[in-house]
C-alpha atoms as a PDB file:
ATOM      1  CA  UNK A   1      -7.297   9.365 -25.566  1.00  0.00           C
ATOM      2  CA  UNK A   2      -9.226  12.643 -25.896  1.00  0.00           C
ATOM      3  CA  UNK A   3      -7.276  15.574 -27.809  1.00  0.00           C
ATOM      4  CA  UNK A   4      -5.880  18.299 -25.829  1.00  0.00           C
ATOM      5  CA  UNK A   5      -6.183  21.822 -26.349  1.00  0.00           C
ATOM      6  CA  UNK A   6      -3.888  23.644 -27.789  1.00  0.00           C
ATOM      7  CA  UNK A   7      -2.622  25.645 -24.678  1.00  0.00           C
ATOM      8  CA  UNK A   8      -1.847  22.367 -22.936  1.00  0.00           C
ATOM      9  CA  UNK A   9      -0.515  20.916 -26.104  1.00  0.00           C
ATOM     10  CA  UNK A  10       2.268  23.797 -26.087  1.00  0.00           C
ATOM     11  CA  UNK A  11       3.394  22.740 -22.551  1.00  0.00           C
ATOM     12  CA  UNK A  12       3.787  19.577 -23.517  1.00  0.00           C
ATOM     13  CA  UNK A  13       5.719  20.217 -26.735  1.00  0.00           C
ATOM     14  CA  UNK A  14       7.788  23.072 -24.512  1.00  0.00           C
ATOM     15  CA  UNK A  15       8.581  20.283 -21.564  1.00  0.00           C
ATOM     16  CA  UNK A  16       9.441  17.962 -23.850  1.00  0.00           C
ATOM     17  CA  UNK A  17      12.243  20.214 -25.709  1.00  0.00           C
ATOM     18  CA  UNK A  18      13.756  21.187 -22.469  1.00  0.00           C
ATOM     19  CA  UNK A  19      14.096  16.897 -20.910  1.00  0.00           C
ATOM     20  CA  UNK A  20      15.715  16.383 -24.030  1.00  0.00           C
ATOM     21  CA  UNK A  21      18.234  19.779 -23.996  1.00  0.00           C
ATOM     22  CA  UNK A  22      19.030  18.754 -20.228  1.00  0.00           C
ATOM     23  CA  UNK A  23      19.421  15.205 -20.729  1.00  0.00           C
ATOM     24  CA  UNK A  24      20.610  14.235 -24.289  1.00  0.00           C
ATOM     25  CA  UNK A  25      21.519  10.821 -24.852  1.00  0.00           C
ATOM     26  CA  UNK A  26      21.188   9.699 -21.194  1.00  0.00           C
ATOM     27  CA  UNK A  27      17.069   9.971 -21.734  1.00  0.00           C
ATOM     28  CA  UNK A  28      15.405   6.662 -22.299  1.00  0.00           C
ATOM     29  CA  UNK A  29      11.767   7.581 -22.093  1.00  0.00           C
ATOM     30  CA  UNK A  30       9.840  10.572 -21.574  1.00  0.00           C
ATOM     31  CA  UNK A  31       6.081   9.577 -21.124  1.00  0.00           C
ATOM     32  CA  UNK A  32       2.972  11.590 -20.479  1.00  0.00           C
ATOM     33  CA  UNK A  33       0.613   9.234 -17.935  1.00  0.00           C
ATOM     34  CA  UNK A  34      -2.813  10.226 -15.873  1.00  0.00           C
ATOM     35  CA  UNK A  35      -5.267  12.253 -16.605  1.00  0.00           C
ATOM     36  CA  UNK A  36      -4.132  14.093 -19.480  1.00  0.00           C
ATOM     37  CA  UNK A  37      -3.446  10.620 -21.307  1.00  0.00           C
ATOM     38  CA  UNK A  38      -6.448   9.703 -20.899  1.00  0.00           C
ATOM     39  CA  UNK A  39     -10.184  11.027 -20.898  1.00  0.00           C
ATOM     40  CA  UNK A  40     -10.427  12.917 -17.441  1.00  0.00           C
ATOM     41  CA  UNK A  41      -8.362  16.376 -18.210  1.00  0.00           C
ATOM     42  CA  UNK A  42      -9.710  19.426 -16.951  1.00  0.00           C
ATOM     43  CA  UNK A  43      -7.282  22.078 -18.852  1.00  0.00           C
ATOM     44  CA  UNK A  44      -6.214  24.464 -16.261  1.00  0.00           C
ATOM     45  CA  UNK A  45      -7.194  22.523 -13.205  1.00  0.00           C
ATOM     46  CA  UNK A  46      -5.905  18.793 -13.970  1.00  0.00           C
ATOM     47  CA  UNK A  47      -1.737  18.513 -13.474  1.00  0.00           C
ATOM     48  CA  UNK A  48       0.481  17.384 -15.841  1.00  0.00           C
ATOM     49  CA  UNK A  49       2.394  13.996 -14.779  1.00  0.00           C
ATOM     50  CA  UNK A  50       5.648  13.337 -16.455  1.00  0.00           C
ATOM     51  CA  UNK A  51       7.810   9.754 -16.187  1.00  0.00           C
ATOM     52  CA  UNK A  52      11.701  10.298 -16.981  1.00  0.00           C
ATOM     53  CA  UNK A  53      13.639   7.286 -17.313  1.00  0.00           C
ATOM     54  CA  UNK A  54      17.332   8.331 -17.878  1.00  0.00           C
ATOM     55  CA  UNK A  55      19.822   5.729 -17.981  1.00  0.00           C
ATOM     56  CA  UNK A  56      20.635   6.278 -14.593  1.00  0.00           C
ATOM     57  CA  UNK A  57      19.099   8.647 -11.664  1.00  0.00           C
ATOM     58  CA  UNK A  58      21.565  10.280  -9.752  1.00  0.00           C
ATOM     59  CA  UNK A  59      21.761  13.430  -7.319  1.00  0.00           C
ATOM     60  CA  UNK A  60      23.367  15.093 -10.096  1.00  0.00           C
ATOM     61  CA  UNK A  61      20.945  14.291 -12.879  1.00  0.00           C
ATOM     62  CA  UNK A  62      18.407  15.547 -10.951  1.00  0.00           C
ATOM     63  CA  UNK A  63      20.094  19.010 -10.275  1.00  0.00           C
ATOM     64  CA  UNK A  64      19.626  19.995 -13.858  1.00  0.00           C
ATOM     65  CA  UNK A  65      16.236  20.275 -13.212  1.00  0.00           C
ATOM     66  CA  UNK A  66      15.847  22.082 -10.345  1.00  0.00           C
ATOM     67  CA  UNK A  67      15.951  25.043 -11.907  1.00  0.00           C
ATOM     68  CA  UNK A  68      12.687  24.602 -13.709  1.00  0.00           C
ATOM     69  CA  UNK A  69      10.452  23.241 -11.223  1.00  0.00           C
ATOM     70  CA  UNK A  70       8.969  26.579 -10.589  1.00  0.00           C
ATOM     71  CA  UNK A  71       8.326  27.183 -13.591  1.00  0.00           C
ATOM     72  CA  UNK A  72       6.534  23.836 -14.046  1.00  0.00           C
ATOM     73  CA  UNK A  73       4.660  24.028 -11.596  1.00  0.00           C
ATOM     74  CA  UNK A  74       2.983  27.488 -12.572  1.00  0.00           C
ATOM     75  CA  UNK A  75       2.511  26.012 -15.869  1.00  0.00           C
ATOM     76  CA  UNK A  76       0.542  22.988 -14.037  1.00  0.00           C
ATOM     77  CA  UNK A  77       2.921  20.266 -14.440  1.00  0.00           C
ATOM     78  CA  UNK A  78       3.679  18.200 -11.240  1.00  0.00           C
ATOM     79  CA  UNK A  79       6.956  17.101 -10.283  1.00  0.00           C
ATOM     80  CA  UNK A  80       7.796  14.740 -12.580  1.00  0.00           C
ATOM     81  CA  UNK A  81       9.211  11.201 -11.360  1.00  0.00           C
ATOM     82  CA  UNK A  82      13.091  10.196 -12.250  1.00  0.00           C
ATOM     83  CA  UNK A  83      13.295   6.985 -12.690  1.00  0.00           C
ATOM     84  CA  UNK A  84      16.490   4.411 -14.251  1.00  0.00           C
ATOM     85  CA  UNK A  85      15.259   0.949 -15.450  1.00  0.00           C
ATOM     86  CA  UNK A  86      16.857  -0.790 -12.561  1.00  0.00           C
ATOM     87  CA  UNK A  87      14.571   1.098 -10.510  1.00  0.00           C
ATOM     88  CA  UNK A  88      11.649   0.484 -12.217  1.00  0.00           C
ATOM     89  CA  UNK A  89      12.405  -3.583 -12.925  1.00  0.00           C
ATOM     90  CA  UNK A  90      12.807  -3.955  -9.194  1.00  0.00           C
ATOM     91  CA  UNK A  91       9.583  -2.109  -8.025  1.00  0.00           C
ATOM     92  CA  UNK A  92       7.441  -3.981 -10.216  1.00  0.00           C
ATOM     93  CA  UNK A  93       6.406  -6.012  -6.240  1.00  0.00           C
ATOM     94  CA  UNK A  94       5.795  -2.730  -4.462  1.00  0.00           C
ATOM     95  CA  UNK A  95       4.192  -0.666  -7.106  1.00  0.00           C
ATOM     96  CA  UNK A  96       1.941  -2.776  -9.599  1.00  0.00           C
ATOM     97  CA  UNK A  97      -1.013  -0.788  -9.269  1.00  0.00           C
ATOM     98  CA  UNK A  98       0.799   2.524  -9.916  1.00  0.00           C
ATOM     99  CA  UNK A  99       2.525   0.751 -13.026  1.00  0.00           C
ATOM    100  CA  UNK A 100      -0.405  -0.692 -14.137  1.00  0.00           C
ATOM    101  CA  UNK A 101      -2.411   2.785 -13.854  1.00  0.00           C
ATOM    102  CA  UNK A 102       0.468   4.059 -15.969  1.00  0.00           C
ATOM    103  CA  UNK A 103       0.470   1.580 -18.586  1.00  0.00           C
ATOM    104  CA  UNK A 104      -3.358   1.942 -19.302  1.00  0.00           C
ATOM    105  CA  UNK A 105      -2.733   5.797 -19.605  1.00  0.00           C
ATOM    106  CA  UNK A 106       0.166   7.151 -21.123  1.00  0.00           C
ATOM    107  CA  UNK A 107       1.533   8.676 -24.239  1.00  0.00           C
ATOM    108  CA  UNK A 108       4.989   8.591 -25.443  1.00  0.00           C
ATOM    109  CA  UNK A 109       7.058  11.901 -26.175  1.00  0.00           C
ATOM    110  CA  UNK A 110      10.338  10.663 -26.758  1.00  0.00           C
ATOM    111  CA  UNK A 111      12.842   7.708 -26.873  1.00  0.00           C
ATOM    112  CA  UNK A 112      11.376   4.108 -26.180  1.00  0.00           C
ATOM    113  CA  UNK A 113       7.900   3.135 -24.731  1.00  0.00           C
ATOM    114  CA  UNK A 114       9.324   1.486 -21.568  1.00  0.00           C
ATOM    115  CA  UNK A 115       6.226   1.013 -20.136  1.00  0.00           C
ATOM    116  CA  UNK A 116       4.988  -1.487 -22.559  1.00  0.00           C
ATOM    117  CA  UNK A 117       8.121  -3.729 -21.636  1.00  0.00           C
ATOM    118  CA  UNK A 118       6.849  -4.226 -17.799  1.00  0.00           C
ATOM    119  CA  UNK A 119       5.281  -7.608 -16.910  1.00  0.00           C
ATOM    120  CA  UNK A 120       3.021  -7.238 -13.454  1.00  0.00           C
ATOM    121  CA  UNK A 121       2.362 -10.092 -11.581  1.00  0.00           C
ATOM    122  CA  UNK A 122      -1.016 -11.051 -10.545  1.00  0.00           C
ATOM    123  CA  UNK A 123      -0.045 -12.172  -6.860  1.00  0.00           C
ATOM    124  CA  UNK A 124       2.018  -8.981  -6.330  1.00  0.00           C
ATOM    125  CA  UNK A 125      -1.118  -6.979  -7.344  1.00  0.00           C
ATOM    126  CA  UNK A 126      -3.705  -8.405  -5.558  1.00  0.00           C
ATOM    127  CA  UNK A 127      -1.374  -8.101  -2.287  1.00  0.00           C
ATOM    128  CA  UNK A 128      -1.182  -4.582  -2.898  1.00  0.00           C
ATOM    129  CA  UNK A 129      -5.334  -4.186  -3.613  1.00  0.00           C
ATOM    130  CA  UNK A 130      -5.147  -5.653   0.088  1.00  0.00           C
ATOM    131  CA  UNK A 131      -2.548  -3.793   1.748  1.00  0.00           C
ATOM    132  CA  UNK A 132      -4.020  -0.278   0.034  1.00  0.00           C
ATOM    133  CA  UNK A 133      -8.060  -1.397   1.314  1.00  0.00           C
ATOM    134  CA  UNK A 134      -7.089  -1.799   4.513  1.00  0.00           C
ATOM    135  CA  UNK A 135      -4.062   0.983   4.895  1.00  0.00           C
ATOM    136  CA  UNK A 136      -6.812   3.294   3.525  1.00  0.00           C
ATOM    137  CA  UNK A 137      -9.596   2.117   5.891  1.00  0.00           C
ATOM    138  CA  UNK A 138      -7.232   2.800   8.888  1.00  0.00           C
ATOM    139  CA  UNK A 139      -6.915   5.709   7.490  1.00  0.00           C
ATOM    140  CA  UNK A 140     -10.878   6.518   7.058  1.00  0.00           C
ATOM    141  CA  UNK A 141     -11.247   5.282  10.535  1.00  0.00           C
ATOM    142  CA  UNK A 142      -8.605   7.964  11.802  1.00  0.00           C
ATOM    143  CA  UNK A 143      -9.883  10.945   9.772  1.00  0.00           C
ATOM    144  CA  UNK A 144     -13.741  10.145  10.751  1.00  0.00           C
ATOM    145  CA  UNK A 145     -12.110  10.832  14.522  1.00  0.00           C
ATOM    146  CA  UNK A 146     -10.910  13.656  13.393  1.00  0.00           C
ATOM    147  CA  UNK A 147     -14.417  15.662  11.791  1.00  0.00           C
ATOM    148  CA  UNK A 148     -15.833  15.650  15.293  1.00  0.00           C
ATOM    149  CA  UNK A 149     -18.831  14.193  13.845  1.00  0.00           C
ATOM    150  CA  UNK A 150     -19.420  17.604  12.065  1.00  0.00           C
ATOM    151  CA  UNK A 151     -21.808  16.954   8.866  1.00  0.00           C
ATOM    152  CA  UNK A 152     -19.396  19.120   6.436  1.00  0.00           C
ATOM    153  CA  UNK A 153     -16.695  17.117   7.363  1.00  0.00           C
ATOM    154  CA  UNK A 154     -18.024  13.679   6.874  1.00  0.00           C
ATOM    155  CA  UNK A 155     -19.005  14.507   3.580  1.00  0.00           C
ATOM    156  CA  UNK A 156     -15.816  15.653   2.652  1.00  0.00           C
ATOM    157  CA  UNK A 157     -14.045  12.974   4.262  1.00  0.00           C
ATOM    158  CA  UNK A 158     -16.286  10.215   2.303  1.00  0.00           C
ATOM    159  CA  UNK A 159     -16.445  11.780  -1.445  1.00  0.00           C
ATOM    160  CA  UNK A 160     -12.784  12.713  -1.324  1.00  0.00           C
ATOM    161  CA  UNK A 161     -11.938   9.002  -0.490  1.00  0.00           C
ATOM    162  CA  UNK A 162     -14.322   7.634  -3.285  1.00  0.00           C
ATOM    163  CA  UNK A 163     -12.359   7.820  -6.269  1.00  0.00           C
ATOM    164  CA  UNK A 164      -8.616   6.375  -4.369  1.00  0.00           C
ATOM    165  CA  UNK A 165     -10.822   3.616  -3.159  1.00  0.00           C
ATOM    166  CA  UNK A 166     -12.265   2.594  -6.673  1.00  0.00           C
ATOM    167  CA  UNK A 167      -8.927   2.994  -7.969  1.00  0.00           C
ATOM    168  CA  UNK A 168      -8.347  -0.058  -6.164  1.00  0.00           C
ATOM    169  CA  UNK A 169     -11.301  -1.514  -6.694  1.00  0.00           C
ATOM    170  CA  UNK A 170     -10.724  -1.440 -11.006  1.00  0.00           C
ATOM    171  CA  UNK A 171      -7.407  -3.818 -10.061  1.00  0.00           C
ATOM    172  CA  UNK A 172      -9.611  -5.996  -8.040  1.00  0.00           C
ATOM    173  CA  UNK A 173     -11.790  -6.399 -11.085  1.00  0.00           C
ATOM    174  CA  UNK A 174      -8.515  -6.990 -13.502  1.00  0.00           C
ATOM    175  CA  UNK A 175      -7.760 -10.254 -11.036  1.00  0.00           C
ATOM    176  CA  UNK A 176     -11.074 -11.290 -12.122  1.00  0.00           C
ATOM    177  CA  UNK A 177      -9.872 -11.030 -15.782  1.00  0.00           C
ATOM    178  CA  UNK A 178     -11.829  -8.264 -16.392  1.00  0.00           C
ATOM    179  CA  UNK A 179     -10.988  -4.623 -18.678  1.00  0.00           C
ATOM    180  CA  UNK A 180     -12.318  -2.523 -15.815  1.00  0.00           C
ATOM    181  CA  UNK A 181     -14.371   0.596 -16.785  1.00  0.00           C
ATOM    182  CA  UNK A 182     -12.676   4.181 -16.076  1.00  0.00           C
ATOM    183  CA  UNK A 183     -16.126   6.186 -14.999  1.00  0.00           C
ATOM    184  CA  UNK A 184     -16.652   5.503 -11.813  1.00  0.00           C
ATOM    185  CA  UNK A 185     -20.325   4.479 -11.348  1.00  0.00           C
ATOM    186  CA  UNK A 186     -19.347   2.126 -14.023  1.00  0.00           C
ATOM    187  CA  UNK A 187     -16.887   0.438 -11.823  1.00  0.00           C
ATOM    188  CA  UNK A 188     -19.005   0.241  -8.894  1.00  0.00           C
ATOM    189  CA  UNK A 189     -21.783  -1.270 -11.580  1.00  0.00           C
ATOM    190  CA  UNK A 190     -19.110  -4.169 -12.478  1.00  0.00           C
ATOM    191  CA  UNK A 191     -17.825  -4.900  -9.089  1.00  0.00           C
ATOM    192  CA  UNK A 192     -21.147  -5.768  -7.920  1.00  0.00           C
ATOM    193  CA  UNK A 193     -21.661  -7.767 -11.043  1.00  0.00           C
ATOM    194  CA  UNK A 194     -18.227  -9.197 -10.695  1.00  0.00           C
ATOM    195  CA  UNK A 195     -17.430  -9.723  -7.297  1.00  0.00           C
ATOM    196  CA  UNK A 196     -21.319 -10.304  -5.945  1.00  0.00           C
ATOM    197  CA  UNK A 197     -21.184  -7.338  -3.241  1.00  0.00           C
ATOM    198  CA  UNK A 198     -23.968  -4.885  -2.948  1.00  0.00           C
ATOM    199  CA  UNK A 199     -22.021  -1.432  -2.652  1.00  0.00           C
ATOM    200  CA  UNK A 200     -25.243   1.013  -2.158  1.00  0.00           C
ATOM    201  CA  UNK A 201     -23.475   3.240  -0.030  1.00  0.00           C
ATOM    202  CA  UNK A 202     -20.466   3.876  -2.185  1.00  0.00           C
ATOM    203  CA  UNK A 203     -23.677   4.093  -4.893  1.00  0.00           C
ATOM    204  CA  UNK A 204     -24.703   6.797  -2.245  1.00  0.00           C
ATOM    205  CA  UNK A 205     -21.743   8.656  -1.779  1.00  0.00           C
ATOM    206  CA  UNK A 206     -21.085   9.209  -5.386  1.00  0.00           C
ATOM    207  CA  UNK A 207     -24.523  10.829  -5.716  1.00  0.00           C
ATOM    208  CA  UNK A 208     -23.392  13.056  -2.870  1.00  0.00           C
ATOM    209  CA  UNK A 209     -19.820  13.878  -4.975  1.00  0.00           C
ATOM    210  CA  UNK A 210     -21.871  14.849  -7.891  1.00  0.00           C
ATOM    211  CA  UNK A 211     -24.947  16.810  -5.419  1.00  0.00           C
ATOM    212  CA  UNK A 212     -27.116  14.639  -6.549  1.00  0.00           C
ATOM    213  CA  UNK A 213     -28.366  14.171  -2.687  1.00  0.00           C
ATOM    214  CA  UNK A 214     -27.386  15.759   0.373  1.00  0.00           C
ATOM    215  CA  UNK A 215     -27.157  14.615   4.042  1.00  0.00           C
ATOM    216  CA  UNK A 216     -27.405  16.468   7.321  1.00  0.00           C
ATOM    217  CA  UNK A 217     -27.380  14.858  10.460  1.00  0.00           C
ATOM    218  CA  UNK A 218     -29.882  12.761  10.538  1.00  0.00           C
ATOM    219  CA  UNK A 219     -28.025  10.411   7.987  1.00  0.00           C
ATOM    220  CA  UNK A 220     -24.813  11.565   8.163  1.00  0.00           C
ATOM    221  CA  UNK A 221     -23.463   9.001  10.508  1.00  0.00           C
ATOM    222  CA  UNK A 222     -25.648   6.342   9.361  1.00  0.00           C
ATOM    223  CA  UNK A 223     -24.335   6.728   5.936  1.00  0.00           C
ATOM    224  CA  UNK A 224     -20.468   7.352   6.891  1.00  0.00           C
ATOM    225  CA  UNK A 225     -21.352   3.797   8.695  1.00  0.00           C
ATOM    226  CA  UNK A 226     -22.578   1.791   5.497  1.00  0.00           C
ATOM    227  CA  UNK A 227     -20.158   3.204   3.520  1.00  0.00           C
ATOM    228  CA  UNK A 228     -17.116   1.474   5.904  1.00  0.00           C
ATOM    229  CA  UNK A 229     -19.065  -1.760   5.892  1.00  0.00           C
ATOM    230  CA  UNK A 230     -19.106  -1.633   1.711  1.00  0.00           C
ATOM    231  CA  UNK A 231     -15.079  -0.971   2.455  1.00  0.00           C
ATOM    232  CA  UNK A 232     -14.362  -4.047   4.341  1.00  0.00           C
ATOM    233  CA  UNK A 233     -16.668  -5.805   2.217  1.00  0.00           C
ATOM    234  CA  UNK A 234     -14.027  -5.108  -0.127  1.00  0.00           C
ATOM    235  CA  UNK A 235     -11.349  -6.070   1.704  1.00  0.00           C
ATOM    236  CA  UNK A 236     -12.124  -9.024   2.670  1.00  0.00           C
ATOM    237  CA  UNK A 237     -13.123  -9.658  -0.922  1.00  0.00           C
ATOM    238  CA  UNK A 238      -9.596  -9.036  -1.270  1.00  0.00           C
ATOM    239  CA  UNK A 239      -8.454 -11.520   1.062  1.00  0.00           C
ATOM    240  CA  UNK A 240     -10.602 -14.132  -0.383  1.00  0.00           C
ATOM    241  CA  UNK A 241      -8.563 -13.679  -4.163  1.00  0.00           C
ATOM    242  CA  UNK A 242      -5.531 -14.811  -2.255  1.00  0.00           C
ATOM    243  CA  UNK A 243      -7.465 -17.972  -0.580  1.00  0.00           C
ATOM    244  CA  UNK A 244      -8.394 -18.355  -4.199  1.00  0.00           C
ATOM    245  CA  UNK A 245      -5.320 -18.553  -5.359  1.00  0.00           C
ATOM    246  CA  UNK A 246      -3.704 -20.572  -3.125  1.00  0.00           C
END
C-alpha cells in the first residue's frame, strides 16, 4: 500500500470521526478499499471509496448521512456503500469479484476487519468472470453502433473498456491459482502465459491508452475488430473453466 499524502490523509481521518459520531456502537466496520488502498491513487483526481457495515442498514440509518454527502463529494469521496453482515453473507454468489477486489485492497479505520471473514467460492466466481465477459461484450457491440464508425469514438470506446475488461480477466487468472498482477500490461503478459491466448490487440489498445500509437481510419475498424475477437477469446476461455470443472 503506497502512503498517502497528507491532504488525503486528513479526509480520511475527518470521515472517519464523523461514521463513528453518527453511528456509535451500531458501526461494525469502516474500511477504506480501491484505489487509495492500494498503489493506483491519483490525489485530487482518484475518489475515495468507503464500506460501512453497521449492524443493520435501514432507511433511517442511512438518513444520518445525508446530510454530508455534499460535502463528501467535494472533498472526493464517493458515496460510500451501507452494508449489514446479512447483506454481505448472502451476496457472496452475486458479487465475488467485487468482494474479492475489496479484500485485496482495503485498509481498516475502525471496528473489525470484516472483510477478512468472507469465504468466495470458486464456482460462483468464475460464473460471474462469464456473465461480466459477455454482459460487457454486448455492451461493446452496442456502443461500437453507437460511434458511427467515427475514429475518436472508437478509440474512446476501446481504451475506456480496457481496464473493466482486465479486471475480469485478473479473476480468470485467480481460477488458475494464480496471484494476478495489478499493472495492467502485466496481466495481459500472464493471461497469455496462463491461459495460452494471444491478446495482441488488447496489447494494442493499451499502447493507444498510454499514446504510445495512434490510429485513424485506416486501422481503426480493423483494430476495434481484433480487439472483440481477443474478447470472446476470453469468454469462451471462460466457459471452458466451467467444462473444467465439471
Amino acid at each position: 500500500m503506497r502512503k498517502l499524502d497528507t491532504k488525503t490523509e486528513q479526509t480520511i481521518e475527518k470521515f472517519t470521526h464523523e461514521i463513528q459520531t453518527l453511528y456509535g456502537d451500531d458501526l461494525i466496520s469502516l474500511i477504506l478499499y480501491g484505489s487509495a488502498a492500494g498503489a493506483d491513487f491519483v490525489p485530487d483526481r482518484s475518489d475515495l471509496n468507503f464500506l460501512v457495515v453497521l449492524k443493520r442498514v435501514t432507511p433511517e440509518s442511512l438518513r444520518k448521512a445525508m446530510p454530508l454527502v455534499r460535502s463528501w463529494h467535494r472533498q472526493k469521496i464517493a458515496t460510500p456503500l451501507f452494508v449489514d453482515p446479512e447483506f454481505l453473507q448472502s451476496s457472496l454468489d452475486v458479487f465475488p469479484i467485487e468482494f474479492l477486489d475489496m479484500q485485496e485492497q482495503h485498509r481498516l479505520l475502525a471496528g473489525r476487519d470484516i472483510l477478512l471473514e468472507l469465504k468466495i467460492s470458486p464456482k460462483n466466481l468464475r460464473l460471474q468472470c462469464e456473465e461480466e465477459l459477455k454482459g460487457k461484450l454486448l455492451n461493446l457491440r452496442r456502443a461500437y453502433l453507437e460511434t458511427g464508425g467515427r475514429v475518436e469514438a472508437l478509440e474512446e470506446l476501446m481504451t475506456r473498456s480496457l481496464k473493466s475488461f482486465l479486471t475480469i480477466v485478473r479473476h480468470l487468472l485467480r481460477l488458475k491459482g494464480l496471484q494476478p498482477a495489478h499493472e495492467l500490461l502485466e496481466i495481459l503478459v500472464q493471461a497469455e502465459e496462463t491461459l495460452g491466448l494471444s491478446l495482441d490487440a488488447m496489447r494494442d489498445v493499451h499502447s493507444l491508452r498510454l499514446g504510445m500509437i495512434r490510429i485513424d481510419k485506416s486501422n481503426a475498424q480493423t483494430l476495434f475488430e481484433r480487439y472483440v475477437a481477443d474478447i470472446e477469446q476470453l469468454a469462451a476461455c471462460a466457459d471452458t473453466l466451467f467444462r473444467e470443472a465439471q
